[in-house]
Protein backbone atom coordinates (compact mmCIF):
# COMPACT_ATOMS: atom_id res chain seq x y z
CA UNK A 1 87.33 0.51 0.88
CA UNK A 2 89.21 -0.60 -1.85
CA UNK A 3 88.53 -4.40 -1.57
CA UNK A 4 85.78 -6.10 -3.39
CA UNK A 5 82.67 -6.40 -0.77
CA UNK A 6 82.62 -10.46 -2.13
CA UNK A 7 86.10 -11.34 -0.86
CA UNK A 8 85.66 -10.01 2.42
CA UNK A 9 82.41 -11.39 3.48
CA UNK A 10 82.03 -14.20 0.91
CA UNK A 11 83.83 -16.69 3.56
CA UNK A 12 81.27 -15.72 6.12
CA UNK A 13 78.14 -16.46 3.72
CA UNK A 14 79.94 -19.91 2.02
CA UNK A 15 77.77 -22.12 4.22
CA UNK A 16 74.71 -20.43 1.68
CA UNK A 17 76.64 -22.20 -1.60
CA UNK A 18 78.10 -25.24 0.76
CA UNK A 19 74.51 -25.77 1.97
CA UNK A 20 71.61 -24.46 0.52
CA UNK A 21 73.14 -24.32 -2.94
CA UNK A 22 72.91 -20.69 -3.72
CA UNK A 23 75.21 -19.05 -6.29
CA UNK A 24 76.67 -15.64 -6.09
CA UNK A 25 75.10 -13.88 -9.14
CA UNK A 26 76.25 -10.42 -8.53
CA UNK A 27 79.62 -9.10 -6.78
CA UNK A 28 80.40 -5.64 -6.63
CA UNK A 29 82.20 -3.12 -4.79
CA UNK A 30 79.32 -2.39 -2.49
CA UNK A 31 77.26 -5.27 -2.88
CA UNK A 32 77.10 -8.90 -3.42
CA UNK A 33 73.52 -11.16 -3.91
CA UNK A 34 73.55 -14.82 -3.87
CA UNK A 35 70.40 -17.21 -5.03
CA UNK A 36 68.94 -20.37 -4.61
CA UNK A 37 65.97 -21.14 -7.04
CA UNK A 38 63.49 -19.51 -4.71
CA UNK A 39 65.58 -17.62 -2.07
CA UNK A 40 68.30 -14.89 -2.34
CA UNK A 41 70.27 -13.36 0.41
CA UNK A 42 72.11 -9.69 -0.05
CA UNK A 43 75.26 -8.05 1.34
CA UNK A 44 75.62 -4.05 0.89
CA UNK A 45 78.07 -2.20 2.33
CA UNK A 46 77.48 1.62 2.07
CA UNK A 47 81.06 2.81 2.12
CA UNK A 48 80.31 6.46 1.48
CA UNK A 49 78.07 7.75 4.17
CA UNK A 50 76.99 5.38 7.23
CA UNK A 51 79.46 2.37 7.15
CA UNK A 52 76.69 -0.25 7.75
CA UNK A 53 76.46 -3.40 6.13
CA UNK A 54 73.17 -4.69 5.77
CA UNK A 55 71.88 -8.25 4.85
CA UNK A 56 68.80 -9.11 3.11
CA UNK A 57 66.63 -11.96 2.72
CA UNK A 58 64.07 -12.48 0.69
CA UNK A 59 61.83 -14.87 -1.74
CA UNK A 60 62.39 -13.89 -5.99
CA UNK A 61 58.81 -15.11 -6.55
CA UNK A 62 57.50 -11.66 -5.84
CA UNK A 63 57.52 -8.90 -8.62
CA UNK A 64 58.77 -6.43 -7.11
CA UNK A 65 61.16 -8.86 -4.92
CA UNK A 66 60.05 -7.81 -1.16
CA UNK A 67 63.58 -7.85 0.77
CA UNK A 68 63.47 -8.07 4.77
CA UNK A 69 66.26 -7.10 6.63
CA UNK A 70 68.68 -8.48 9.37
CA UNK A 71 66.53 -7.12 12.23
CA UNK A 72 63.27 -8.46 10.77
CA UNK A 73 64.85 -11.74 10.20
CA UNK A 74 66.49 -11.75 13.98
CA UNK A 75 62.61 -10.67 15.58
CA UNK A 76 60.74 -13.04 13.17
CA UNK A 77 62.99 -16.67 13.89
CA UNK A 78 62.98 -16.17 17.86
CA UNK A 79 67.01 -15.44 17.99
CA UNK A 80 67.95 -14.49 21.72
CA UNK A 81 68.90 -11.31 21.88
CA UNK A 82 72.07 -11.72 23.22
CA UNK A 83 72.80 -12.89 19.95
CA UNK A 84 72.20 -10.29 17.82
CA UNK A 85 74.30 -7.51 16.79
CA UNK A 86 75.29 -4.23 18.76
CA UNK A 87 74.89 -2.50 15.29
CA UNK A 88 75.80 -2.71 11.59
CA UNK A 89 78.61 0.31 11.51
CA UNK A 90 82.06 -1.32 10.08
CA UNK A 91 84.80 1.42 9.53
CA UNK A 92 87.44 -0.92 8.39
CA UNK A 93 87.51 -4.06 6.35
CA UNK A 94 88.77 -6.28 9.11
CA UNK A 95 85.35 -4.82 10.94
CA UNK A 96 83.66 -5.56 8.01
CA UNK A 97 84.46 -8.87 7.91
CA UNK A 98 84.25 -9.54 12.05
CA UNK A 99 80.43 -8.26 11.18
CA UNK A 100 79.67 -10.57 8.16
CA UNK A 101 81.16 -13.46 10.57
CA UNK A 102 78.35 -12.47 12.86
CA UNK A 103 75.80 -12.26 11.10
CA UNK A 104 76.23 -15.25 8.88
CA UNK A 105 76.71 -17.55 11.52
CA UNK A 106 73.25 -16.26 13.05
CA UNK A 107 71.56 -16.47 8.94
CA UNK A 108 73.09 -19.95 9.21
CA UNK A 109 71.83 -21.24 12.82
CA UNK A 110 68.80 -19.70 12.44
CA UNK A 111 67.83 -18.90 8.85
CA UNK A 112 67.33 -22.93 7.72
CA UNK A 113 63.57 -22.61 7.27
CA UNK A 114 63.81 -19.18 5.50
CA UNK A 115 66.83 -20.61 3.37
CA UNK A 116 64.92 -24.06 2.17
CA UNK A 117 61.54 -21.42 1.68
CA UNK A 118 59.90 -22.65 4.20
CA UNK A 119 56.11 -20.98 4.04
CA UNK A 120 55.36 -21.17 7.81
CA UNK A 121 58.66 -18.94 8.47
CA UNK A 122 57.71 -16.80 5.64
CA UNK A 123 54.27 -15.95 7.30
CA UNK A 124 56.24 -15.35 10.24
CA UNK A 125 58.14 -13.00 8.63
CA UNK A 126 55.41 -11.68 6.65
CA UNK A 127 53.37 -11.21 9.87
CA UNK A 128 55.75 -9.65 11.97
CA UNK A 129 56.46 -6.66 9.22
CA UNK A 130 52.70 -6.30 9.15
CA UNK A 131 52.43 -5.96 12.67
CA UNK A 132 55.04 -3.40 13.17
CA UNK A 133 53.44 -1.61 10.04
CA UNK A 134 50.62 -1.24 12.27
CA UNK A 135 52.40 -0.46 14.99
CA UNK A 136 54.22 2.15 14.03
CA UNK A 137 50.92 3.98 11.78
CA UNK A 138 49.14 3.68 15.21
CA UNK A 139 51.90 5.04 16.90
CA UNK A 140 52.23 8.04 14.38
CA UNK A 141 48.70 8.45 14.31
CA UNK A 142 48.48 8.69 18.18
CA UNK A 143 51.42 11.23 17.94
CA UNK A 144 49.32 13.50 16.26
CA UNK A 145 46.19 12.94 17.79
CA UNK A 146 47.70 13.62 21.30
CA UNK A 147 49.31 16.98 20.05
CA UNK A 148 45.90 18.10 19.01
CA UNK A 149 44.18 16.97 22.42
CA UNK A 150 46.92 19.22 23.92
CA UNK A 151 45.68 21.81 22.49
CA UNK A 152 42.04 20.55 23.11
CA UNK A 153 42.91 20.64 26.90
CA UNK A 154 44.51 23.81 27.23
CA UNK A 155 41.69 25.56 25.38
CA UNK A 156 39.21 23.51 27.51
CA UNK A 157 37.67 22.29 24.24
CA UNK A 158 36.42 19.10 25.90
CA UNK A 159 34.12 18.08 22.44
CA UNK A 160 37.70 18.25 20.56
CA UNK A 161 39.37 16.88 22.96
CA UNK A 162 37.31 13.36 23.35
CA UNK A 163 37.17 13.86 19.44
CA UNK A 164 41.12 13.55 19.57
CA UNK A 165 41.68 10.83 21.84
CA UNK A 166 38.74 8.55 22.04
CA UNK A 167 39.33 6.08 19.28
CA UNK A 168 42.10 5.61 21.43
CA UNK A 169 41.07 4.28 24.54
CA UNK A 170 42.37 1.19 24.29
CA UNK A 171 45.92 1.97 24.39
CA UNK A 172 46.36 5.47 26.26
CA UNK A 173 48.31 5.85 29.35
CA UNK A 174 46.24 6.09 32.40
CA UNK A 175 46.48 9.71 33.11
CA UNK A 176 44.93 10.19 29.18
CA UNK A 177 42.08 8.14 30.31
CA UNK A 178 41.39 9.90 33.12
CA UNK A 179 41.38 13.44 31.46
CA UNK A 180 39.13 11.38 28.74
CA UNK A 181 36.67 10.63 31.54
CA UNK A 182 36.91 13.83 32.97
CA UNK A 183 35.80 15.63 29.78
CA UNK A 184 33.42 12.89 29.23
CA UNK A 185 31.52 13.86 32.40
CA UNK A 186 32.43 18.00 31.29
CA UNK A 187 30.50 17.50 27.84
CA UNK A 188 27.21 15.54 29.76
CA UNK A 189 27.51 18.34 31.77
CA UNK A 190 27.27 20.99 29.48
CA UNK A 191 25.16 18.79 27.35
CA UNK A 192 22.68 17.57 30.13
């Protein structure tokens, strides 16, 4: 894309300057940032490999600045889903720019306590990244930990297997829990 990234969504993102009195501090090819004292908002368009342009938000008091993006932002201030995007791939600069219409006009109807740094939608914000955090290591963790009792099971290595899953009870499907109960009752069993 030849075109500067600033002149084809800096129409969409005015409303930040118009206001919220942010100023565009950096304009490239592939990215423009704009700032308020406390606030900045990013646009990168990644031209060379998966056509997505992203959009950032985030609060400069932190060293290193910790950016969320457009999906964070969507989960964390309650916008319907209907509203949100289908996805971030723009081929062409006329789809570039029908994106960065989107997705400003959603920054601008629902961003306003992010933009004036509003600490109750930071926490928000802040909470929701932690939570998926966890949700996701638990997830990962749980991945693992169910390969293993696979293994556990078809070796009829009941002692394993409970070692596998059991710090899991609390969210295993129900057929997990019942193979945990039945080699609960094989290792009293044995053990008995």
């Amino acid at each position: 894309m030849a075109q500067e990234l600033a002149s084809i969504v800096g129409p969409s993102f005015k409303f930040l300057l118009d206001s919220f009195g942010f100023k565009c501090i950096v304009a490239t090819k592939t990215f423009v940032r704009w700032e308020s004292p406390a606030v900045f908002v990013s646009c990168n368009y990644d031209f060379g490999r998966s056509f997505e342009l992203s959009v950032e938000i985030g609060q400069k008091a932190g060293n290193p600045e910790r950016p969320f993006n457009f999906g964070e932002f969507v989960r964390s201030q309650a916008v319907p889903e209907a509203e949100w995007p289908s996805g971030y791939t723009a081929v062409t600069p006329d789809a570039v720019e029908s994106l960065a219409v989107k997705l400003a006009r959603i920054l601008s109807h629902y961003g306003r306590p992010l933009l004036t740094d509003e600490s109750k939608a930071w926490n928000r914000l802040t909470d929701l990244r932690d939570r998926e955090c966890c949700e996701f290591a638990l997830q990962q963790e749980l991945r693992y930990a169910r390969e293993d009792a696979k293994e556990a099971w078809k070796a009829k290595d009941f002692r394993w297997f409970i070692q596998c899953l059991a710090q899991y009870r609390g969210v295993l499907e129900a057929s997990e829990l019942e193979k945990l109960k039945y080699a609960d009752s094989r290792v009293s069993d044995i053990s008995g």
